[in-house]
PDB file of N, CA and C in Angstrom:
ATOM      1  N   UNK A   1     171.050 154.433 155.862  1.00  0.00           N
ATOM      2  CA  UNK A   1     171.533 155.661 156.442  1.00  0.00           C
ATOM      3  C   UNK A   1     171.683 156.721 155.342  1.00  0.00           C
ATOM      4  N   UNK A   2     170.902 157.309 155.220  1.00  0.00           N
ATOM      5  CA  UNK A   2     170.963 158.621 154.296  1.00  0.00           C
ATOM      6  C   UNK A   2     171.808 159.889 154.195  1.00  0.00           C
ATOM      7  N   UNK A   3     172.279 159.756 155.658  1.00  0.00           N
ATOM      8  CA  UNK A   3     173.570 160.838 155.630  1.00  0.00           C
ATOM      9  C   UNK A   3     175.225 160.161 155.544  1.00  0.00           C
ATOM     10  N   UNK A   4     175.126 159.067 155.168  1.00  0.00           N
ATOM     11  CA  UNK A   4     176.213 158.885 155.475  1.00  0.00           C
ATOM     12  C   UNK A   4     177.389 158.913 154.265  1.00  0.00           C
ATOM     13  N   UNK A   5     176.897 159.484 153.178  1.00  0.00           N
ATOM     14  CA  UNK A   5     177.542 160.478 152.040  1.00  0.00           C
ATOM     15  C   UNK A   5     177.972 161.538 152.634  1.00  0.00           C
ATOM     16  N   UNK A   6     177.921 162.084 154.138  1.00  0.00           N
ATOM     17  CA  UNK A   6     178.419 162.812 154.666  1.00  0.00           C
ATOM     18  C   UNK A   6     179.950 163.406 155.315  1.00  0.00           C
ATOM     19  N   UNK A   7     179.948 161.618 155.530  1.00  0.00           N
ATOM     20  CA  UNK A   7     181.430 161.285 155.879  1.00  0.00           C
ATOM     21  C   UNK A   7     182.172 160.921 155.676  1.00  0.00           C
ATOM     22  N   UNK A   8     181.934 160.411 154.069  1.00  0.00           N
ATOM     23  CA  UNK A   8     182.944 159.927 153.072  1.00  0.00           C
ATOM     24  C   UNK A   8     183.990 161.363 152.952  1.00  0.00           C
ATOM     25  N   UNK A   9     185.280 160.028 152.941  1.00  0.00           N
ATOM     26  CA  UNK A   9     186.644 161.195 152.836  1.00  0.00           C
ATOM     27  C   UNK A   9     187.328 161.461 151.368  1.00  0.00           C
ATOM     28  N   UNK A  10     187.723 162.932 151.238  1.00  0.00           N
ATOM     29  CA  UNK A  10     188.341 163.278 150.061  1.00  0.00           C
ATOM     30  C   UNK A  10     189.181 164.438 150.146  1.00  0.00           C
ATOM     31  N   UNK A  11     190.690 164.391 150.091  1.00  0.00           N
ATOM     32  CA  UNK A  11     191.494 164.402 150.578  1.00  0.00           C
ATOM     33  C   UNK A  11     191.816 164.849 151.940  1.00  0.00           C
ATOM     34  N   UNK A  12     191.691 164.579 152.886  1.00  0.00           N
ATOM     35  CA  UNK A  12     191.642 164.372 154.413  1.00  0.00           C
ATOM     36  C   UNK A  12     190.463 165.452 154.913  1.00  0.00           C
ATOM     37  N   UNK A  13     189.256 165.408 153.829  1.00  0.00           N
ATOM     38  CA  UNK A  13     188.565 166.503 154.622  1.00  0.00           C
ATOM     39  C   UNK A  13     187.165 165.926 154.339  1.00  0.00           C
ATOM     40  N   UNK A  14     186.019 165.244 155.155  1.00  0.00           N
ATOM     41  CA  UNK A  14     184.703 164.653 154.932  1.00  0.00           C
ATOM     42  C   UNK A  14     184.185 165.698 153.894  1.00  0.00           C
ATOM     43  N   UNK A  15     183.069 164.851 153.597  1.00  0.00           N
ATOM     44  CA  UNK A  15     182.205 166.175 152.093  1.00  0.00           C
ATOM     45  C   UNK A  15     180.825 167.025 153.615  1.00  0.00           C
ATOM     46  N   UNK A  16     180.785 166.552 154.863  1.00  0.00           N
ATOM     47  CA  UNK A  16     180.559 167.671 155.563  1.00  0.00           C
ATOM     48  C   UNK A  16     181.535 168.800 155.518  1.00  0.00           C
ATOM     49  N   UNK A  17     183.150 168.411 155.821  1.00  0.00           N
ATOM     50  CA  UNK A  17     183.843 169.719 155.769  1.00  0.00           C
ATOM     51  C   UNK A  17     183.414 170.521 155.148  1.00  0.00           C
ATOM     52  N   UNK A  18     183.416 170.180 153.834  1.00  0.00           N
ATOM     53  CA  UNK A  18     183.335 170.907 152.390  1.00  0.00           C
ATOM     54  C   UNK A  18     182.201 171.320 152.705  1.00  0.00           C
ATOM     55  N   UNK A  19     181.235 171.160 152.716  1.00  0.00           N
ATOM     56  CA  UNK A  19     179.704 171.563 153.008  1.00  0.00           C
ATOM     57  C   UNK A  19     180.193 172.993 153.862  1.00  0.00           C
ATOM     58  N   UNK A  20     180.665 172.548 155.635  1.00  0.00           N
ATOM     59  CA  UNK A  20     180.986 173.853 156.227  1.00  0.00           C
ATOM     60  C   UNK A  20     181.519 174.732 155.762  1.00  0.00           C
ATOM     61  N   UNK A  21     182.665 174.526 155.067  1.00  0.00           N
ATOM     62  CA  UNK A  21     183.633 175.228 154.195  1.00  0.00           C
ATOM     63  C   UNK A  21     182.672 176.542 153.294  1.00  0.00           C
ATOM     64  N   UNK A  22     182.042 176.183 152.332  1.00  0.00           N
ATOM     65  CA  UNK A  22     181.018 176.684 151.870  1.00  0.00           C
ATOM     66  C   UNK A  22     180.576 177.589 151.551  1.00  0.00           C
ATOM     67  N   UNK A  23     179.498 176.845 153.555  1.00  0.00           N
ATOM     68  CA  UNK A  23     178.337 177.626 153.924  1.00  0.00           C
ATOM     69  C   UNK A  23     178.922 178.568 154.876  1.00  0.00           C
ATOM     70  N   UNK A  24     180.429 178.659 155.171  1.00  0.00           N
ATOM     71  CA  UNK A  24     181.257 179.939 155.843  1.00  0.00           C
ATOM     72  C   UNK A  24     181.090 180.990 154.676  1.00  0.00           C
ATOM     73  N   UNK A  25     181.363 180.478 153.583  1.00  0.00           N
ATOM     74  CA  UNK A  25     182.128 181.314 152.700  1.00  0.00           C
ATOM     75  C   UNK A  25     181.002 182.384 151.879  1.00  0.00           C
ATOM     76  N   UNK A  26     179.548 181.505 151.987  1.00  0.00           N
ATOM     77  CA  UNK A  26     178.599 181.984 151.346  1.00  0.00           C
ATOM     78  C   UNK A  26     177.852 182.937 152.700  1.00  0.00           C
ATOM     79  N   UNK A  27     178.391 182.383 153.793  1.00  0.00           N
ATOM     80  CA  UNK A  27     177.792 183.336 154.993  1.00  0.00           C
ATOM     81  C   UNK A  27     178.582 184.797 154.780  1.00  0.00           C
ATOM     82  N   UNK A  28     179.615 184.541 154.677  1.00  0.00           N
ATOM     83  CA  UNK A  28     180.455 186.066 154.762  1.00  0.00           C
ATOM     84  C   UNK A  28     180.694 186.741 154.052  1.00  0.00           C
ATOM     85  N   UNK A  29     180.075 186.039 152.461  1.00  0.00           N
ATOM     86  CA  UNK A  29     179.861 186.880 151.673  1.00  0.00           C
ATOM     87  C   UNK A  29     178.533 187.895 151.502  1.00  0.00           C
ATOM     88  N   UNK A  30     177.311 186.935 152.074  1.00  0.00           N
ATOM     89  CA  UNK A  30     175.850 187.337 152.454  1.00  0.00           C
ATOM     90  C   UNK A  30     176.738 188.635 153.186  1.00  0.00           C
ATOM     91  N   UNK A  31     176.965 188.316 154.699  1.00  0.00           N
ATOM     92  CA  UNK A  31     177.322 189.449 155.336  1.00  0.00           C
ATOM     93  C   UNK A  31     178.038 190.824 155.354  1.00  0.00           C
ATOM     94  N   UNK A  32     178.979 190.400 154.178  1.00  0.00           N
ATOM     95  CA  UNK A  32     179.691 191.591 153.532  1.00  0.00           C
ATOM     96  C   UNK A  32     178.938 192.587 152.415  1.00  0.00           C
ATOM     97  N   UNK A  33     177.741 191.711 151.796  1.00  0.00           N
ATOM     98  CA  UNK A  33     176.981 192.630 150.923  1.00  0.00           C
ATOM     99  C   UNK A  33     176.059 193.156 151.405  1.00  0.00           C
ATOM    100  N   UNK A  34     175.649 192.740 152.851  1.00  0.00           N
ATOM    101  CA  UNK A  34     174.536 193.327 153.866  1.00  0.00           C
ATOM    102  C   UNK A  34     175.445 194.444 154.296  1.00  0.00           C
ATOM    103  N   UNK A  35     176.274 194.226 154.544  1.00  0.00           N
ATOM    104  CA  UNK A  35     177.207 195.444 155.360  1.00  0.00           C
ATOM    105  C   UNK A  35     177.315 196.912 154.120  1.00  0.00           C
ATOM    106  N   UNK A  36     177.793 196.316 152.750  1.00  0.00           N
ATOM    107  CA  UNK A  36     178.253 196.689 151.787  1.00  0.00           C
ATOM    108  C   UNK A  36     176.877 197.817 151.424  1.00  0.00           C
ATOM    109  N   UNK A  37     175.569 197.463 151.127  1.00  0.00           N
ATOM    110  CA  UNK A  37     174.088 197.536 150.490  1.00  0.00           C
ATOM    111  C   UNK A  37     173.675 198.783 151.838  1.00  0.00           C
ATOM    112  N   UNK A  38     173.546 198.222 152.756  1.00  0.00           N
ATOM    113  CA  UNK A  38     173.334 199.352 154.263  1.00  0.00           C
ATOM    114  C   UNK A  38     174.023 200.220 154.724  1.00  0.00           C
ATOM    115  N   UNK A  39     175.372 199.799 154.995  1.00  0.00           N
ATOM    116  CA  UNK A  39     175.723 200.398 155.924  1.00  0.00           C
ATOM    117  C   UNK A  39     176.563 201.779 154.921  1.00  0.00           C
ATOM    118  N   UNK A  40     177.100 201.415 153.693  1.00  0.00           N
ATOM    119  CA  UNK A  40     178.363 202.227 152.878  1.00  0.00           C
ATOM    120  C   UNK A  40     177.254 203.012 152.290  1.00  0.00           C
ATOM    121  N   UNK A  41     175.521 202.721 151.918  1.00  0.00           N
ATOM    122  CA  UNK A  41     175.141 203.469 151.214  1.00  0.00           C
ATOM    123  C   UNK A  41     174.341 204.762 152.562  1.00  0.00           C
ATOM    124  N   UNK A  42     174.154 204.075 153.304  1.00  0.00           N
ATOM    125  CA  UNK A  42     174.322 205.384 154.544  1.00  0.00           C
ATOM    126  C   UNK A  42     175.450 206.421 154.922  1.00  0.00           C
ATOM    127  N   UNK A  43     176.400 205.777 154.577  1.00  0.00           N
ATOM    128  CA  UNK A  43     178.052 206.375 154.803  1.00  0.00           C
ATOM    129  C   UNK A  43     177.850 207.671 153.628  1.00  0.00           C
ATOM    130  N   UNK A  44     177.387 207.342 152.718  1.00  0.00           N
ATOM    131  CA  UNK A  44     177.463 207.793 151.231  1.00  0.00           C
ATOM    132  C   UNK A  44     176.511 209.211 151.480  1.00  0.00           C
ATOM    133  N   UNK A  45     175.142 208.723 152.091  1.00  0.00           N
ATOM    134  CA  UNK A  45     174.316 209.750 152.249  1.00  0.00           C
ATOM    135  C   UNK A  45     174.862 211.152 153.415  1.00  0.00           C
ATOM    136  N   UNK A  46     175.269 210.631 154.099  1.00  0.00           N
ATOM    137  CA  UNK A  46     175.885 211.372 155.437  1.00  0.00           C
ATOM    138  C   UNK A  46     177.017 212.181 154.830  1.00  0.00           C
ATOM    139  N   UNK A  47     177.871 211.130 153.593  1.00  0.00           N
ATOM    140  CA  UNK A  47     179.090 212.082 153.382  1.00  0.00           C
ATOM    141  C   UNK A  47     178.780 213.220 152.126  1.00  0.00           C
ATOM    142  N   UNK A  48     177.708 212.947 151.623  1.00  0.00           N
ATOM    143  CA  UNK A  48     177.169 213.842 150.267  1.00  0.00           C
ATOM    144  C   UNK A  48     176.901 215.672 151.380  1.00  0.00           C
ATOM    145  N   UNK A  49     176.515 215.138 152.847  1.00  0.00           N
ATOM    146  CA  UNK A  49     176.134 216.418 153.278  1.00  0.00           C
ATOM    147  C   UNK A  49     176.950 217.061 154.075  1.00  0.00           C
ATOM    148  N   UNK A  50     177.871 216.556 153.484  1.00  0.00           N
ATOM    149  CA  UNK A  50     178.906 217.658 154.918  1.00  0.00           C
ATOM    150  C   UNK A  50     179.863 218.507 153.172  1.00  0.00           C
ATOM    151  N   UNK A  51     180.845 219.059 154.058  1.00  0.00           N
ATOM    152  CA  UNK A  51     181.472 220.183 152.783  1.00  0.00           C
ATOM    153  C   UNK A  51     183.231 219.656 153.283  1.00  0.00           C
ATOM    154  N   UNK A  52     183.294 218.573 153.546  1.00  0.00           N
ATOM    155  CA  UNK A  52     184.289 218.218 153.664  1.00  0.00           C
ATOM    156  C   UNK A  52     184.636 216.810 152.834  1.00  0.00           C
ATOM    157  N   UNK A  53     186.239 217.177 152.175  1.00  0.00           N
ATOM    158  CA  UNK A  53     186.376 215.546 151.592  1.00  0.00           C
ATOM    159  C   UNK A  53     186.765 214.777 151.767  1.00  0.00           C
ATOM    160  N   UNK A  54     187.156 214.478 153.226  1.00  0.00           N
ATOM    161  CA  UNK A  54     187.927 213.903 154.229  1.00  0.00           C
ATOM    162  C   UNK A  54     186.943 212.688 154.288  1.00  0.00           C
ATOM    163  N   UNK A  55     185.720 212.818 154.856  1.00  0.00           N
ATOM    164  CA  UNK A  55     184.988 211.812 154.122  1.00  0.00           C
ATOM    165  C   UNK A  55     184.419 211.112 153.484  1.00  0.00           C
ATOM    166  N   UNK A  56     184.748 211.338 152.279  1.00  0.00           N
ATOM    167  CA  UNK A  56     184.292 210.754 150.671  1.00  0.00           C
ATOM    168  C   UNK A  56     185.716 209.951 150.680  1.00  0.00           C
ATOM    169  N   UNK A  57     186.856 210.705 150.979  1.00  0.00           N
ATOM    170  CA  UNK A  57     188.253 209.419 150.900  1.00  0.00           C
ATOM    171  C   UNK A  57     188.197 208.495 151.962  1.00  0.00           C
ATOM    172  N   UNK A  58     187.360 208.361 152.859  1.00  0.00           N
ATOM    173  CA  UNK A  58     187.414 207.233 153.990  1.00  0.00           C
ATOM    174  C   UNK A  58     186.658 206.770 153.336  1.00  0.00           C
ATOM    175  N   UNK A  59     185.425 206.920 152.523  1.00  0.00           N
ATOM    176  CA  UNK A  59     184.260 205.857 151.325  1.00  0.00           C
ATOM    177  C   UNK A  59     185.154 205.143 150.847  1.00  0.00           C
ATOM    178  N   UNK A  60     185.689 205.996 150.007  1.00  0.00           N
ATOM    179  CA  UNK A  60     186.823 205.426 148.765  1.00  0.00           C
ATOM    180  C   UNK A  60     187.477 204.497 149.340  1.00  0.00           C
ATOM    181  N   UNK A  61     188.581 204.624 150.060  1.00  0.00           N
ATOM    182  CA  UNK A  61     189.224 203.694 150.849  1.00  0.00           C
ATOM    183  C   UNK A  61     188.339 202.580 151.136  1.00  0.00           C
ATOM    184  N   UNK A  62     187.121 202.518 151.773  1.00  0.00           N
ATOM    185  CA  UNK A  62     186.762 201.853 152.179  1.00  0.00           C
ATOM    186  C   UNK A  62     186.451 200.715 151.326  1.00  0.00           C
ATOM    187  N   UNK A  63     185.658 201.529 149.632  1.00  0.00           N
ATOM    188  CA  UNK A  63     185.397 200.435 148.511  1.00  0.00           C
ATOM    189  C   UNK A  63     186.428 200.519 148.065  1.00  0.00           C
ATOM    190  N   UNK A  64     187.180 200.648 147.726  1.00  0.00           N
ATOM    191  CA  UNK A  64     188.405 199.837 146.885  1.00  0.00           C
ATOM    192  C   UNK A  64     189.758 199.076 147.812  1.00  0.00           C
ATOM    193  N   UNK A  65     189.561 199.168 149.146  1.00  0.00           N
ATOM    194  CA  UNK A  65     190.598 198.440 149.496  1.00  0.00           C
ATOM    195  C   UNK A  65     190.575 197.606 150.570  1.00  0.00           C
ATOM    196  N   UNK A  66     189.436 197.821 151.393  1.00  0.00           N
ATOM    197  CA  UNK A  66     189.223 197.256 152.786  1.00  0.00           C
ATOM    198  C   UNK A  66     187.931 196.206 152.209  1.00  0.00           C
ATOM    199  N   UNK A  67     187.283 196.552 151.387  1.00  0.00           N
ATOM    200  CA  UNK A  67     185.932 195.093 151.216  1.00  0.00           C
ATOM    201  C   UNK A  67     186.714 194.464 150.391  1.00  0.00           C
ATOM    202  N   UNK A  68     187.384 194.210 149.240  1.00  0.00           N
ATOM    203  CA  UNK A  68     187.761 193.714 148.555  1.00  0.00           C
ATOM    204  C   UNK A  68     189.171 192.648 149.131  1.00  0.00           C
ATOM    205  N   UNK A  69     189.490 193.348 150.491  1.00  0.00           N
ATOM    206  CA  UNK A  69     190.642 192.324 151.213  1.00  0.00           C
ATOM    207  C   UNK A  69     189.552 191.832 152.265  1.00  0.00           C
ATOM    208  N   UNK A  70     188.761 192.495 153.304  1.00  0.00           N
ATOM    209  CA  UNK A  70     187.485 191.407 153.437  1.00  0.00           C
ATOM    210  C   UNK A  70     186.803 190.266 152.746  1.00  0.00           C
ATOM    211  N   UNK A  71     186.679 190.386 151.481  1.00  0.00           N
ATOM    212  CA  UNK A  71     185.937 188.771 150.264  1.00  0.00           C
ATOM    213  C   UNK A  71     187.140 188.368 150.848  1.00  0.00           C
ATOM    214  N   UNK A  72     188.367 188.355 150.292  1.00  0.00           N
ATOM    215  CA  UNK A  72     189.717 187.772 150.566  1.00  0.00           C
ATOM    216  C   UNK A  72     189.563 187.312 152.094  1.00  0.00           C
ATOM    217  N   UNK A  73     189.808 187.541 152.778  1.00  0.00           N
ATOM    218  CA  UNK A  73     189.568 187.016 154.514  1.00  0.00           C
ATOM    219  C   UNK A  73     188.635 185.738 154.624  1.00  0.00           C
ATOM    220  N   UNK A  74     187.833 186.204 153.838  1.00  0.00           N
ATOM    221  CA  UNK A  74     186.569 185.512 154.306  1.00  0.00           C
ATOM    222  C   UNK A  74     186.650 184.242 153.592  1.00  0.00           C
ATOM    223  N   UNK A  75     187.081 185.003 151.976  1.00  0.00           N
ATOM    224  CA  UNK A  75     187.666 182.943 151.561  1.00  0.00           C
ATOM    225  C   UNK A  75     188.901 182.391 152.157  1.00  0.00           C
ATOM    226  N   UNK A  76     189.730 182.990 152.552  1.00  0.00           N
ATOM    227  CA  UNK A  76     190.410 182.307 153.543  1.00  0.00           C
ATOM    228  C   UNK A  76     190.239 182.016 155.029  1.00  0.00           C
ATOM    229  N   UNK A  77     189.670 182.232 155.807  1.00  0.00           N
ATOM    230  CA  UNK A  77     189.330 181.844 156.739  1.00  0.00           C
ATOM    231  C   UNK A  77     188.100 180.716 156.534  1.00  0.00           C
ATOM    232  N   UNK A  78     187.410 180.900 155.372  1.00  0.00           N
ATOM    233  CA  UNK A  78     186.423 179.405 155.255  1.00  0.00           C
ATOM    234  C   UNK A  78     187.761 178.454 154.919  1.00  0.00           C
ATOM    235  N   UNK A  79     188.632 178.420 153.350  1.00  0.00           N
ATOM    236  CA  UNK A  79     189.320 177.540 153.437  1.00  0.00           C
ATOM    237  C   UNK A  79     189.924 177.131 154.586  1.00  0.00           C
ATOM    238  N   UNK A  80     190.349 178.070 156.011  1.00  0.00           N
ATOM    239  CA  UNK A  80     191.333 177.782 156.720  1.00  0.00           C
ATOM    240  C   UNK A  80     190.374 176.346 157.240  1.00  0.00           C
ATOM    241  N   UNK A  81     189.128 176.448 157.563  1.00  0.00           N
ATOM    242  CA  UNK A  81     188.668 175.374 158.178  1.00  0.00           C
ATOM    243  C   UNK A  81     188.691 173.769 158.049  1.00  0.00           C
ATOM    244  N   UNK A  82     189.470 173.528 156.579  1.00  0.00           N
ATOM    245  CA  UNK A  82     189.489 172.444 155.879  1.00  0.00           C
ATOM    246  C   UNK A  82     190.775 171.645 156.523  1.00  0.00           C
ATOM    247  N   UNK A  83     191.300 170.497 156.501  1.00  0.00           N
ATOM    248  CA  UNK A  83     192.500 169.974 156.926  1.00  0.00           C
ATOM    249  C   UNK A  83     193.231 170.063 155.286  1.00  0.00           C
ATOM    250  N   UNK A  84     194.299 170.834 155.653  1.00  0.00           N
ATOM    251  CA  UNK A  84     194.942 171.291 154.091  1.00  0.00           C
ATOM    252  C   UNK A  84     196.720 170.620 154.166  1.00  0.00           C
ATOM    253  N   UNK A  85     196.854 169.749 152.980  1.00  0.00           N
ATOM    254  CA  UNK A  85     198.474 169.297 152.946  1.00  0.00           C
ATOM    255  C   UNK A  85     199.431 170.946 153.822  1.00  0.00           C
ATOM    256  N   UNK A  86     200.338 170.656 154.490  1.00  0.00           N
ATOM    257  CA  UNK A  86     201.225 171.574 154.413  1.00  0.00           C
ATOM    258  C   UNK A  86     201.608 172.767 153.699  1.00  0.00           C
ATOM    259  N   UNK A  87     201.924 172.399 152.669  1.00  0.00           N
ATOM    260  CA  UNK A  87     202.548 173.189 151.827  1.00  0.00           C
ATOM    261  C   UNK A  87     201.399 174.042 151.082  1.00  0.00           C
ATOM    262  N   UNK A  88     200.390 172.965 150.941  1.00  0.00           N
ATOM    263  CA  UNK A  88     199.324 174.168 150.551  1.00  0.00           C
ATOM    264  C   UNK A  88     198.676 175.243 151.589  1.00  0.00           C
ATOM    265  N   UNK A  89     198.672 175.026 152.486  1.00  0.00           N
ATOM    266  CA  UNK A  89     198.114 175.646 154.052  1.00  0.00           C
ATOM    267  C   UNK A  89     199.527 176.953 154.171  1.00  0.00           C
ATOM    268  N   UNK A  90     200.739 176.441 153.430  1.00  0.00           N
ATOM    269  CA  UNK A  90     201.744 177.317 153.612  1.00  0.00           C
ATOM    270  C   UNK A  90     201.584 178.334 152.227  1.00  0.00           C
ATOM    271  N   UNK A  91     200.948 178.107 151.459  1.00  0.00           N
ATOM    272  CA  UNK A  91     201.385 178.718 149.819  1.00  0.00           C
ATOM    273  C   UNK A  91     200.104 179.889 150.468  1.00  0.00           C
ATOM    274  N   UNK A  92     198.340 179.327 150.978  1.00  0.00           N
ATOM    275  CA  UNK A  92     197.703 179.902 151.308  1.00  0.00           C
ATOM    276  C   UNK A  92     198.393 181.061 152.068  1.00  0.00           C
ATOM    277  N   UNK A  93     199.180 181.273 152.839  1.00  0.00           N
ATOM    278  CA  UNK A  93     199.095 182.115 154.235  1.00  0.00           C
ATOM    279  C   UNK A  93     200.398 182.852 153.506  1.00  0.00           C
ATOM    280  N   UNK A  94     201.429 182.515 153.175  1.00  0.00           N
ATOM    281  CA  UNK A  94     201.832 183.452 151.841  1.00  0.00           C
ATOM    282  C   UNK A  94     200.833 184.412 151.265  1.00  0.00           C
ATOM    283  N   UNK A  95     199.888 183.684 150.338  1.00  0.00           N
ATOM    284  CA  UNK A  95     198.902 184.550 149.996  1.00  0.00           C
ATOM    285  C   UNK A  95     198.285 185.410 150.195  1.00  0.00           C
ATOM    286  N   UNK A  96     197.950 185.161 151.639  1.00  0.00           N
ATOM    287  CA  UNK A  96     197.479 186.167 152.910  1.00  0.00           C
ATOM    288  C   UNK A  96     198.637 187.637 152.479  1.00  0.00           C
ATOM    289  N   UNK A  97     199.620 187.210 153.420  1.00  0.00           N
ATOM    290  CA  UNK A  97     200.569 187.814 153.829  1.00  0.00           C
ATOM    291  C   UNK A  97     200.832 188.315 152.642  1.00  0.00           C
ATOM    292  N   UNK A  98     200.689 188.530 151.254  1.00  0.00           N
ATOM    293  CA  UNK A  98     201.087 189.181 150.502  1.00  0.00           C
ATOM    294  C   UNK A  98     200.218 190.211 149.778  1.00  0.00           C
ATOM    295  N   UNK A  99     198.689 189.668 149.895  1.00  0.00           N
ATOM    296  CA  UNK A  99     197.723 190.457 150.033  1.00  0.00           C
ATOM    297  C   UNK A  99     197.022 191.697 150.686  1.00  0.00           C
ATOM    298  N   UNK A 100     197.439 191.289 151.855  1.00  0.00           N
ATOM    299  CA  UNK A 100     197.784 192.002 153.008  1.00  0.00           C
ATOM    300  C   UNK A 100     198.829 193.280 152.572  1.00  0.00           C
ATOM    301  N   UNK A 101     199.728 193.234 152.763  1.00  0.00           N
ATOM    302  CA  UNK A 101     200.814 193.805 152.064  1.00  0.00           C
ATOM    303  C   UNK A 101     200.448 194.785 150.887  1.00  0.00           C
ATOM    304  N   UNK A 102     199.743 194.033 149.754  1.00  0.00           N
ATOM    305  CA  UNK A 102     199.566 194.880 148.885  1.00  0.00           C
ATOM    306  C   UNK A 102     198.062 196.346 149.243  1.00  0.00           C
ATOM    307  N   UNK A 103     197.753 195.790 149.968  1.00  0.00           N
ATOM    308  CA  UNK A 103     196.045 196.263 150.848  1.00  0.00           C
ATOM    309  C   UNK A 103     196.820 197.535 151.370  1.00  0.00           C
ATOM    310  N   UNK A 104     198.089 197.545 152.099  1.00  0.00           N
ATOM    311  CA  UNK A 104     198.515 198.515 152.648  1.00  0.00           C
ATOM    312  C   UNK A 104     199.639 199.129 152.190  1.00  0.00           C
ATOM    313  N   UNK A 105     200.260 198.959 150.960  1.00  0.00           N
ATOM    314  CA  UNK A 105     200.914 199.741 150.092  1.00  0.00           C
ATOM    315  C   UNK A 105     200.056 200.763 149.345  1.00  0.00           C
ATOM    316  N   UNK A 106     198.807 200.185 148.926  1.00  0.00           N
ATOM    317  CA  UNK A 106     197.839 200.959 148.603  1.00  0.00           C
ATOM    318  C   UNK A 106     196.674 202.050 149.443  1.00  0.00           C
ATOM    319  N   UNK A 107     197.335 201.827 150.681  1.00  0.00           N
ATOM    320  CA  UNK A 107     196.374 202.645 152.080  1.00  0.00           C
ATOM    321  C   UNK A 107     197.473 203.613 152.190  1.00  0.00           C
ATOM    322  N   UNK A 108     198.887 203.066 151.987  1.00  0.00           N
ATOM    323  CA  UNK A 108     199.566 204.546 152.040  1.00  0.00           C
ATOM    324  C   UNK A 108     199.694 205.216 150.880  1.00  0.00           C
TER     325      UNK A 108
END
């Protein structure tokens, strides 16, 4: 059986978990630099032509505080998928919650 290095356990999570775990994490990062590469450098072109700077600070905002707590999301929501001790599943979501926090001390 050739897959069955699949389902060997290490600490309550198969090395498939870990595999999913990952290939979340490498998906949403793909997706955030597709978003990041297209969509912000269109944002960029659109906002170079107007005479207002109302939207060059929604850019700004956008790269320095909203993608950079997106990577953040995204490695936590892959980790969330793992079966995690307690306390670490609790230290994580702290983490969140304080990240978070700092994301919007800096939006105001």
């Amino acid at each position: 059986m050739p897959l069955d290095f699949l389902k060997k356990t290490f600490f309550n999570n198969t090395v498939q978990d870990y595999i999913i775990c990952v290939a979340l994490f490498i998906g949403g990062i793909v997706a955030l630099k597709i978003t990041q590469v297209f969509i912000l450098k269109r944002l960029k072109k659109l906002a170079e032509k107007t005479t207002t700077t109302l939207d060059d600070f929604f850019i700004s905002l956008i790269q320095k505080i909203i993608l950079p707590l997106a990577y953040f999301i995204v490695l936590y929501l892959s980790i969330n998928t793992l079966n995690l001790y307690p306390l670490l599943k609790k230290a994580i979501d702290v983490i969140l919650i304080a990240v978070i926090t700092i994301a919007a001390a800096r939006f105001v």
